[in-house]
C-alpha atoms as a PDB file:
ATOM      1  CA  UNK A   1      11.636 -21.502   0.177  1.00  0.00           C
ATOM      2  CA  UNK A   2      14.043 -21.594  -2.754  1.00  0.00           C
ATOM      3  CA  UNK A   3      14.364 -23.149  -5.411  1.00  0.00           C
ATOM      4  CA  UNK A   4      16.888 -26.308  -5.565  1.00  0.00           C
ATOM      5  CA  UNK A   5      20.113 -25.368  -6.669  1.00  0.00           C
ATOM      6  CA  UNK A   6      19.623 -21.503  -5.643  1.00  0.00           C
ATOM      7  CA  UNK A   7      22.727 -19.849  -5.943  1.00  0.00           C
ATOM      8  CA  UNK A   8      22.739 -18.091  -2.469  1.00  0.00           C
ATOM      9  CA  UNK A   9      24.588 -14.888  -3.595  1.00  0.00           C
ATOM     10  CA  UNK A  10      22.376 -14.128  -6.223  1.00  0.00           C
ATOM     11  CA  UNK A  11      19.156 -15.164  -5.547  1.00  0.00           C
ATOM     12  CA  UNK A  12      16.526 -13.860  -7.985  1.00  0.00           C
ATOM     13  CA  UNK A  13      12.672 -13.509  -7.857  1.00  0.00           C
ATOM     14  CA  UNK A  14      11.647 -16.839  -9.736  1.00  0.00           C
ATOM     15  CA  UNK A  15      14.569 -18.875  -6.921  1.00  0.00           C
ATOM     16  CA  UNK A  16      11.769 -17.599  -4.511  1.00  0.00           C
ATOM     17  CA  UNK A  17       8.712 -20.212  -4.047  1.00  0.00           C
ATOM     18  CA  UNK A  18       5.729 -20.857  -1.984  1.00  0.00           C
ATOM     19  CA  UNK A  19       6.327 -23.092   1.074  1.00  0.00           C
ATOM     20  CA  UNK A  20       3.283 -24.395   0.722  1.00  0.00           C
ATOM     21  CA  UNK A  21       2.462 -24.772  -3.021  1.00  0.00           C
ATOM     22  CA  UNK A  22       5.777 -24.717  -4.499  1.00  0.00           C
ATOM     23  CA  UNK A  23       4.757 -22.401  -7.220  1.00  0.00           C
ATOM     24  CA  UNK A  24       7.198 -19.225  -8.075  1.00  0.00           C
ATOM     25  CA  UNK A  25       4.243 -16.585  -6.917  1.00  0.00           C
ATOM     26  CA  UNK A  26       6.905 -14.049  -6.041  1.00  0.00           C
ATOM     27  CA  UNK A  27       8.162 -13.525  -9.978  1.00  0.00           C
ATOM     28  CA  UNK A  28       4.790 -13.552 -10.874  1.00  0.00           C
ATOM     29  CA  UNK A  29       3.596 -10.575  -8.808  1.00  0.00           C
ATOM     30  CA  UNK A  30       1.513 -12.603  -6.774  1.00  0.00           C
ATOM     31  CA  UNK A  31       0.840 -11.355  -3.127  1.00  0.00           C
ATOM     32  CA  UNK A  32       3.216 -13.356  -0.413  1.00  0.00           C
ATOM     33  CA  UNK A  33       4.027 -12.975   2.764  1.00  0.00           C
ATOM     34  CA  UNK A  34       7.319 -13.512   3.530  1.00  0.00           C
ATOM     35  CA  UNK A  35       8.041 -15.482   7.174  1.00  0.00           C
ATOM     36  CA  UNK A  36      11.836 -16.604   8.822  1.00  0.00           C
ATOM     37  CA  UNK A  37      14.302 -17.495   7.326  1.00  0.00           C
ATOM     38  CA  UNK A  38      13.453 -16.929   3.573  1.00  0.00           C
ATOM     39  CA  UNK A  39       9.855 -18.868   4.097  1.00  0.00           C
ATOM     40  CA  UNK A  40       7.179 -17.487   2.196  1.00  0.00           C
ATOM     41  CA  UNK A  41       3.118 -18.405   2.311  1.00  0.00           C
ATOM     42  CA  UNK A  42       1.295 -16.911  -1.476  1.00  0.00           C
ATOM     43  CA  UNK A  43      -1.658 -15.426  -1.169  1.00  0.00           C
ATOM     44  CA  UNK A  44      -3.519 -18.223  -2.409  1.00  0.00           C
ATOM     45  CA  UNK A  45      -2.269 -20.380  -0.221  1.00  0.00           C
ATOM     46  CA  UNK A  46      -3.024 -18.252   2.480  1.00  0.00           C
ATOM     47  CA  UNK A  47      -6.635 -18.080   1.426  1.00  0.00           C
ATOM     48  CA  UNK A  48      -7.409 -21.671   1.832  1.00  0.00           C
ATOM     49  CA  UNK A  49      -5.791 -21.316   5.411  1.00  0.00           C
ATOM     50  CA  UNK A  50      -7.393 -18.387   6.777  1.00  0.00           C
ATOM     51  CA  UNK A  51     -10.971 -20.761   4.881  1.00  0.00           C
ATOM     52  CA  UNK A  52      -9.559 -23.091   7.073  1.00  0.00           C
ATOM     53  CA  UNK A  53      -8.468 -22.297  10.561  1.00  0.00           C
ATOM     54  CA  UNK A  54     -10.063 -18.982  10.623  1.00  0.00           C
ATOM     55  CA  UNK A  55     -13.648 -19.270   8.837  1.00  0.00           C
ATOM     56  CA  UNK A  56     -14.550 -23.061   9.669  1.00  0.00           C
ATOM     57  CA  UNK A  57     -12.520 -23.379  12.919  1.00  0.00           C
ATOM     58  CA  UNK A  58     -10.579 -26.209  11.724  1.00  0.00           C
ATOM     59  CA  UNK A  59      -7.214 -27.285  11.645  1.00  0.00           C
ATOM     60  CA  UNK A  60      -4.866 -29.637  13.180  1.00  0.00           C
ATOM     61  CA  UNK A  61      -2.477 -28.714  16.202  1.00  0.00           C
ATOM     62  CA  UNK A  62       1.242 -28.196  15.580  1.00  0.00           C
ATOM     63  CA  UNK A  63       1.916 -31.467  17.606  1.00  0.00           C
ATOM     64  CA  UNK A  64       5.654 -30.693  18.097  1.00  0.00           C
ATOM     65  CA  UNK A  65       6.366 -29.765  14.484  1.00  0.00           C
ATOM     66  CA  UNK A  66       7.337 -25.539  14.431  1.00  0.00           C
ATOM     67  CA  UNK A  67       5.226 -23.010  11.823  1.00  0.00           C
ATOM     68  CA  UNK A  68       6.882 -22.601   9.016  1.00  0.00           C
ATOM     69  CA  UNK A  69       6.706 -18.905   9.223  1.00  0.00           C
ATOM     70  CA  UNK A  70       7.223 -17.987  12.655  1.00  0.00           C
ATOM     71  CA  UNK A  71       9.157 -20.900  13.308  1.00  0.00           C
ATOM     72  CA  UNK A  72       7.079 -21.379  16.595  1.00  0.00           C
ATOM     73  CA  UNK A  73       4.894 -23.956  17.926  1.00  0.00           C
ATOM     74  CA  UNK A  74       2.171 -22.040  20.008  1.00  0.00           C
ATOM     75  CA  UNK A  75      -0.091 -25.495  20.435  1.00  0.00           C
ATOM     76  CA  UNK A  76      -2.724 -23.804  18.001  1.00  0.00           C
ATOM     77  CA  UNK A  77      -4.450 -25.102  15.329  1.00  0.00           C
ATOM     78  CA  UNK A  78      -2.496 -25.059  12.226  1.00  0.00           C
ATOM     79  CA  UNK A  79      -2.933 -25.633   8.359  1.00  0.00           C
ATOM     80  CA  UNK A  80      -0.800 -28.447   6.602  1.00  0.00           C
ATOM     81  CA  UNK A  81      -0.201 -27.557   3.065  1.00  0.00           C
ATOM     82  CA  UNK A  82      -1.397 -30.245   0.388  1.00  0.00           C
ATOM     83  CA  UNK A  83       2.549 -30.884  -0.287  1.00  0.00           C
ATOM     84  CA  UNK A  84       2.488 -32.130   3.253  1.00  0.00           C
ATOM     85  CA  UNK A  85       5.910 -30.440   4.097  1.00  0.00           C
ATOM     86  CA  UNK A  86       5.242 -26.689   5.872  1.00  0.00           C
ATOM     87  CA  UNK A  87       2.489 -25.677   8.377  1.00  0.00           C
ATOM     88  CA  UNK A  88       1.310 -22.515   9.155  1.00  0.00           C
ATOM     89  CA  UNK A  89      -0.167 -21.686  12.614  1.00  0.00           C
ATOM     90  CA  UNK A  90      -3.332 -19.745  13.362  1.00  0.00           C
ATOM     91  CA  UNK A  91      -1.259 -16.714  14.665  1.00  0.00           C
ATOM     92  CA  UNK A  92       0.871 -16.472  11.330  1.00  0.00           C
ATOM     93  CA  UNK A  93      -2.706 -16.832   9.043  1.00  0.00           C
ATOM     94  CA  UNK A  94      -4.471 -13.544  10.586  1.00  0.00           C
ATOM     95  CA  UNK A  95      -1.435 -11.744  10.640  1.00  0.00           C
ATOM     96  CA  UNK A  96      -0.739 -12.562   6.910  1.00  0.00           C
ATOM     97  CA  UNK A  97      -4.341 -12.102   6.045  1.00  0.00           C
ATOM     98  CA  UNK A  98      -4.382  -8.719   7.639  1.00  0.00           C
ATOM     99  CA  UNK A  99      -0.958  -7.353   6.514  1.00  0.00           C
ATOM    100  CA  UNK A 100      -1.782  -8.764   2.167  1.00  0.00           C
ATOM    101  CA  UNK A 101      -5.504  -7.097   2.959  1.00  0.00           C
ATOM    102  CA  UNK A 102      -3.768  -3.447   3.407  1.00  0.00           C
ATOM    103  CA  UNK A 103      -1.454  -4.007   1.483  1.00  0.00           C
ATOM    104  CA  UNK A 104      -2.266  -1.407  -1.885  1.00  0.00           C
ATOM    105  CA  UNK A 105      -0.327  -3.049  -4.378  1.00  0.00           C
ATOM    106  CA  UNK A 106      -2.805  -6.150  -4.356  1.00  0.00           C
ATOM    107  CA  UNK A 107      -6.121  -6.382  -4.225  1.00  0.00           C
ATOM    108  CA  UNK A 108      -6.191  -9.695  -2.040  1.00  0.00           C
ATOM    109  CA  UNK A 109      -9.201  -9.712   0.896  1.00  0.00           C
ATOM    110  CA  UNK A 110      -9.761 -12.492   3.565  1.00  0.00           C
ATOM    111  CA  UNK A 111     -12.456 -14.921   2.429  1.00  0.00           C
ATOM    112  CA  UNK A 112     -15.615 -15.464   4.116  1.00  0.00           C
END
């Protein structure tokens, strides 16, 4: 997601925000993972998800509304984010958990 008023030629790191928390993680050197078209999950975020859909098997299904990341809707259970505005489907959460865990510039791990 950017931020409102992005200029689209010269988007910078703090234009670049969470999807799902709004917050500018990106500038910050928080770990993200960045999905379609410019959509990005933090790593934060992403840890309350995977708590979610992956450790309690929870979640809601997608019920017609796409993932904000893949930009699919694979009928699976999803996590809404707090804002109430992007979704993020089980597929999207373990491949985002498992790409931030090896990733060496972060020190992020999969709860539970």
């Amino acid at each position: 997601m950017h931020r409102d008023g992005v200029d689209p030629e010269n988007v910078q790191p703090e234009d670049i925000l969470c999807d799902f928390c709004h917050r500018a993680a990106w500038s910050k050197g928080l770990p993200c993972i960045e999905g379609h078209h410019g959509s990005v999950i933090c790593g934060d975020c992403l840890k309350v998800a995977w708590m979610e859909i992956v450790e309690l098997d929870g979640g809601e299904l997608q019920d017609g509304r796409d993932c904000t990341m893949c930009l699919s809707n694979h009928d699976v259970p999803t996590w809404l984010s707090p804002m109430g505005e992007a979704l993020i489907c089980r597929r999207c959460v373990k491949m985002g958990g498992v790409t931030l865990r090896r990733d060496k510039d972060h020190q992020w791990d999969t709860p539970g």
